[in-house]
Protein backbone atom coordinates (compact mmCIF):
# COMPACT_ATOMS: atom_id res chain seq x y z
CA UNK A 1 0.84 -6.87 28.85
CA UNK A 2 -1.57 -6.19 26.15
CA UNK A 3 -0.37 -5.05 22.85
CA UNK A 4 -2.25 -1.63 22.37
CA UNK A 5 -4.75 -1.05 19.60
CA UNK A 6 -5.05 1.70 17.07
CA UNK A 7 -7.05 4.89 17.70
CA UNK A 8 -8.87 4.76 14.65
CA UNK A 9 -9.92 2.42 12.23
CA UNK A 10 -7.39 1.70 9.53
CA UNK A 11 -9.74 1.10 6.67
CA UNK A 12 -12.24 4.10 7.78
CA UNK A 13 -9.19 6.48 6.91
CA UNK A 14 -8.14 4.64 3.54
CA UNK A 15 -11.75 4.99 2.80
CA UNK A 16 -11.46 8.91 3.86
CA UNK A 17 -8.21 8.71 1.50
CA UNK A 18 -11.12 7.84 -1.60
CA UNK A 19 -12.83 11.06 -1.03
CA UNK A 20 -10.41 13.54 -1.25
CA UNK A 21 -9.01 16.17 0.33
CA UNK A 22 -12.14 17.89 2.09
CA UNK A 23 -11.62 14.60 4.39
CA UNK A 24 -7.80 14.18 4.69
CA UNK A 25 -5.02 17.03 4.57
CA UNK A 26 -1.13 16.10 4.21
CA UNK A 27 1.15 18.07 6.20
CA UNK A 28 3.96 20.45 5.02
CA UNK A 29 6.36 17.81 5.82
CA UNK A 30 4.69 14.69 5.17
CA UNK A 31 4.22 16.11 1.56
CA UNK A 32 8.04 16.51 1.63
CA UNK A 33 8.81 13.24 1.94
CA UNK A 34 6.00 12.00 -0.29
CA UNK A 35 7.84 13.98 -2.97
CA UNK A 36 11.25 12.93 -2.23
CA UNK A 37 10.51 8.88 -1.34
CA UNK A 38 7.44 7.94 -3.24
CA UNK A 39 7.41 10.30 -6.29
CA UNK A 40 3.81 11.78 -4.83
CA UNK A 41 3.58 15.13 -6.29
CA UNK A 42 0.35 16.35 -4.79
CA UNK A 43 -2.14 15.97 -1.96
CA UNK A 44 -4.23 13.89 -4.80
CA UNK A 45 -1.59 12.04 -5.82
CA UNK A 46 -1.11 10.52 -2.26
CA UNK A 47 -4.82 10.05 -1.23
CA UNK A 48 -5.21 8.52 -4.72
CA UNK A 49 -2.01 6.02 -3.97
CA UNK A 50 -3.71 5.28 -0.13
CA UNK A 51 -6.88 4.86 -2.04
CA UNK A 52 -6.04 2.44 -4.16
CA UNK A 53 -4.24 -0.09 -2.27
CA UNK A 54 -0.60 1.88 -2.18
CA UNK A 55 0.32 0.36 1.60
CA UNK A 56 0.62 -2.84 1.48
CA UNK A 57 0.66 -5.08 4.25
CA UNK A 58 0.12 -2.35 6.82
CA UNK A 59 1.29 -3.03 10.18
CA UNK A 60 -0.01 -1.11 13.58
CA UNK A 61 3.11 -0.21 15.59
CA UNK A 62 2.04 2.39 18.20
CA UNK A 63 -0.48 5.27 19.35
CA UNK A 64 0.62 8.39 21.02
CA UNK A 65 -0.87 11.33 22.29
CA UNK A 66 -0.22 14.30 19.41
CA UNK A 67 2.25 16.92 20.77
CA UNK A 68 0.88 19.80 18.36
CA UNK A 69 -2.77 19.32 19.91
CA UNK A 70 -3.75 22.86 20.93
CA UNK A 71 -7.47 22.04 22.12
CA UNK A 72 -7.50 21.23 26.02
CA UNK A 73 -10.60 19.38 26.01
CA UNK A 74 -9.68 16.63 23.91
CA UNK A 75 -6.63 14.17 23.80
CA UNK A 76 -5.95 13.97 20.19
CA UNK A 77 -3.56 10.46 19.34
CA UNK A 78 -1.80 9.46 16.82
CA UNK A 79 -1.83 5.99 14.95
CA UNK A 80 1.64 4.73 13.22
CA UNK A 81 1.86 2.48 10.80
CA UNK A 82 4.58 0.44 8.81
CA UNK A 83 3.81 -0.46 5.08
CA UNK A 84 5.80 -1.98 1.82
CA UNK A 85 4.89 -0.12 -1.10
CA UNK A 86 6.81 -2.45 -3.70
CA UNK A 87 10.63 -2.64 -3.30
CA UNK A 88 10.40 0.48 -0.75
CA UNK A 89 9.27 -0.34 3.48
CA UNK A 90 7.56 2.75 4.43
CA UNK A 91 5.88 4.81 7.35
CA UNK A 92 2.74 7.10 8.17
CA UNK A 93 1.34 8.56 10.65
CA UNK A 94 -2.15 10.06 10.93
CA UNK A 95 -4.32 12.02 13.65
CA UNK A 96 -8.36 12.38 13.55
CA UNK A 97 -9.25 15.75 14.41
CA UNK A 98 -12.55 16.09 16.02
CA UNK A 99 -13.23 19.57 15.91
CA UNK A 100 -12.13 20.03 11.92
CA UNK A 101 -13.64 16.56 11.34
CA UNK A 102 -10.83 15.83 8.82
CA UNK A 103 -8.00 13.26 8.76
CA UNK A 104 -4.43 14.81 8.89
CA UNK A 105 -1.07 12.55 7.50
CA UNK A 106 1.53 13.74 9.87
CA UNK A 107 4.24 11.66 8.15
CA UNK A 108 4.27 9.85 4.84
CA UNK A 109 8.31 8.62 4.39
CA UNK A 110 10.50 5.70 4.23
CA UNK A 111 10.81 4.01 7.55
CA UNK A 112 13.87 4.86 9.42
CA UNK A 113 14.27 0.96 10.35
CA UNK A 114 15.74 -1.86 8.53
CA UNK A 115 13.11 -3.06 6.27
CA UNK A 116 12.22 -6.60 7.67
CA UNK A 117 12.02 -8.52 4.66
CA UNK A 118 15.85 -7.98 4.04
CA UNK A 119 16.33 -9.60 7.51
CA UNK A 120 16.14 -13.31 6.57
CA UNK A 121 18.64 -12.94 4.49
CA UNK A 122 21.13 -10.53 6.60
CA UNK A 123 19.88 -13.70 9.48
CA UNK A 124 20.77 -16.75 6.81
CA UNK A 125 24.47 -14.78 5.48
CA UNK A 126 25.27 -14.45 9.10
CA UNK A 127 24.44 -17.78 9.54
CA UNK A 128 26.54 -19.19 6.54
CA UNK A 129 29.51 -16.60 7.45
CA UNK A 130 29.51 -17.91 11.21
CA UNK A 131 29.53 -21.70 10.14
CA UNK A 132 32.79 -21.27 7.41
C-alpha cells in the first residue's frame, strides 16, 4: 500500500509563514505550547521561526480529515509533520481553509514520541548491555 501524501504543499505554507499573519493564524493551543516548548512568544515570533528555516528536517507523517470543520461542502484535512529544531524533536500540524483563505497551525509542540535520533544509541547500549 501506498504511503499517503500531504494535502498541501509543505514549502507553499513556510512561504505563507514569510508573510505574516493575514496568511497563517496559530491556534489558542498551539500558541500554548509554542510558549512553553520553543520560547515563541507571539504569532510573529513563530511564523518568523517557520520562516526562516526553524523545522528542520521536516518529515510528513499523516493527513486526516479536521474534526472542527463546520462547512459541509468541503472536507477540510490536516497535514502532520515531525521536525528537529536543534536539541528539541518537535510536531505541527496545519489545515488550509478554503473559505478564509488562510493557513491555521493546529499544533506547534514537542512530539509526544521518542525523538529518533536518541534511538541509535538506546539500539547500540542495548546491544552492548545484551552481549556482557
Amino acid at each position: 500500500m501506498a504511503k499517503p501524501e500531504p494535502e498541501y504543499k509543505f514549502d507553499d505554507f513556510v512561504n505563507d509563514c514569510a508573510v505574516g499573519t493575514s496568511k497563517i493564524f496559530v491556534s489558542r493551543g498551539a500558541m500554548e505550547t509554542a510558549r512553553s516548548d520553543f520560547k515563541l512568544a507571539t504569532q510573529n515570533q513563530v511564523l518568523e521561526f517557520i520562516a526562516n528555516g526553524g523545522l528542520e528536517k521536516p518529515t510528513f507523517i499523516n493527513k486526516k480529515e479536521w474534526e472542527n470543520n463546520n462547512d459541509d461542502t468541503v472536507v477540510i484535512m490536516v497535514d502532520a509533520y515531525a521536525f528537529f529544531s536543534g536539541i528539541i524533536y518537535g510536531y505541527i500540524a496545519f489545515v488550509y481553509i478554503t473559505k478564509t483563505k488562510k493557513w491555521l497551525i493546529k499544533s506547534f509542540k514537542k512530539h509526544e514520541d521518542p525523538d529518533p535520533r536518541n534511538l541509535v544509541f538506546l539500539t547500540a547500549l542495548c546491544n552492548l548491555l545484551e552481549n556482557n
